[in-house]
Protein backbone atom coordinates (compact mmCIF):
# COMPACT_ATOMS: atom_id res chain seq x y z
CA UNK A 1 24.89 -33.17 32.94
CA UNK A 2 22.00 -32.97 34.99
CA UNK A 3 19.24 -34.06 32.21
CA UNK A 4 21.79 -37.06 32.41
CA UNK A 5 21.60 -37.69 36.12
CA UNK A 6 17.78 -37.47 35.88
CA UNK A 7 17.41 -39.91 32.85
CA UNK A 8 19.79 -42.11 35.25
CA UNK A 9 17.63 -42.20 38.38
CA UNK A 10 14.56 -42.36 36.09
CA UNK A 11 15.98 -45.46 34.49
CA UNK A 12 17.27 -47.46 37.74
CA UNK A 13 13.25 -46.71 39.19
CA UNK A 14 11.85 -48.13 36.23
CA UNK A 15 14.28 -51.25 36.22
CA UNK A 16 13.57 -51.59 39.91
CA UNK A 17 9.60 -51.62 39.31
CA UNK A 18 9.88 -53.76 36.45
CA UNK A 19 11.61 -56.68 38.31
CA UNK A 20 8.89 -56.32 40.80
CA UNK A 21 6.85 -58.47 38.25
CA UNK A 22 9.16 -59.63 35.36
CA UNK A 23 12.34 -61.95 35.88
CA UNK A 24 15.07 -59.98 35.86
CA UNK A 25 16.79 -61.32 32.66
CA UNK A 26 13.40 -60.80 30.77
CA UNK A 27 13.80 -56.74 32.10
CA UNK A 28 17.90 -56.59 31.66
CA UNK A 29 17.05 -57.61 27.59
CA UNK A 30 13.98 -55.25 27.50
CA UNK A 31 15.81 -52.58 28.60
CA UNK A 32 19.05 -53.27 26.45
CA UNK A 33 17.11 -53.89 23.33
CA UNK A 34 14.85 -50.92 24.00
CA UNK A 35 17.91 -48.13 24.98
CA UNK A 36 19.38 -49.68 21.97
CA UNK A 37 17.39 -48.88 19.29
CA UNK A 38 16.60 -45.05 21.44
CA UNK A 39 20.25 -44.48 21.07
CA UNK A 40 20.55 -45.36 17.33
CA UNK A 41 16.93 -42.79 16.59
CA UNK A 42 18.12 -40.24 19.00
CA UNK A 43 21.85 -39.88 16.93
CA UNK A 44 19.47 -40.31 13.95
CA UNK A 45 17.39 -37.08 15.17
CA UNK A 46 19.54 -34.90 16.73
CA UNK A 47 23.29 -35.23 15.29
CA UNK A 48 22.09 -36.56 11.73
CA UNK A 49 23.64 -39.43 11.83
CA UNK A 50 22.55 -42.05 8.70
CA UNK A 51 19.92 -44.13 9.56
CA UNK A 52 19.64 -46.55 6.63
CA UNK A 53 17.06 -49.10 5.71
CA UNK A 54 19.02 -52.45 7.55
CA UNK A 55 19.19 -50.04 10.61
CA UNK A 56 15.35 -49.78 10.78
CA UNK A 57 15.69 -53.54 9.70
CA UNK A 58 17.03 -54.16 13.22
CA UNK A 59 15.29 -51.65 14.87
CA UNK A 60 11.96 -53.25 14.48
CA UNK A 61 13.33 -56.58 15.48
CA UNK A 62 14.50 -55.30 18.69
CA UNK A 63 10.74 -53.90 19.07
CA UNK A 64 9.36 -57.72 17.87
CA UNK A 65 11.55 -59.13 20.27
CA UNK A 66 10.49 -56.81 23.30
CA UNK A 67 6.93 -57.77 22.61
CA UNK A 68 7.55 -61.52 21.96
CA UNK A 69 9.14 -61.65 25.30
CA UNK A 70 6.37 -59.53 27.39
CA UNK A 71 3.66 -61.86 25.25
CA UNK A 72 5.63 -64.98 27.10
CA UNK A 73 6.68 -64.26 30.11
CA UNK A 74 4.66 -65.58 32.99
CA UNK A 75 4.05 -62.86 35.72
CA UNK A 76 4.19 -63.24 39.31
CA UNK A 77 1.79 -63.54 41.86
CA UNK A 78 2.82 -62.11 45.40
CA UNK A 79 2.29 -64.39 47.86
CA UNK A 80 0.44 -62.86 50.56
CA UNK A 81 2.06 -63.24 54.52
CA UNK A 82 -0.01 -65.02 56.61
CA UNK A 83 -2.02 -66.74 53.94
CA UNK A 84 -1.27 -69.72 51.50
């Protein structure tokens, strides 16, 4: 239960950072596609689950899509106060 709360906390943070210089919907389907595929390897590793070939499939398009959307997202310059 703990480990859980932790992972929790540690999650939120990162989210929190990430939006600092990502748009928010580019970091809500980063982080869906990402804990996605870490749920389907984690059953995979630890409870034996099945992982077949189509699940790796999808896997690695979650991955190619994480990476296509970082390579075209535009990040954000901070404006600073005071200045133009």
């Amino acid at each position: 239960m703990g480990g859980t709360v932790v992972a929790i906390i540690i999650s939120f943070y990162a989210i929190i950072k990430a939006c600092e210089k990502l748009p928010s919907g580019t970091v809500y389907a980063v982080f869906t596609g990402s804990g996605a595929a870490a749920i389907v390897l984690v059953d995979f590793l630890f409870f034996n689950a099945e992982l077949s070939i189509m699940k790796v499939f999808f896997i690695a398009i979650i991955i190619v899509g994480v990476i296509g959307i970082k390579m075209t997202s535009v990040e954000s310059i901070p404006v600073e106060e005071g200045g133009e």
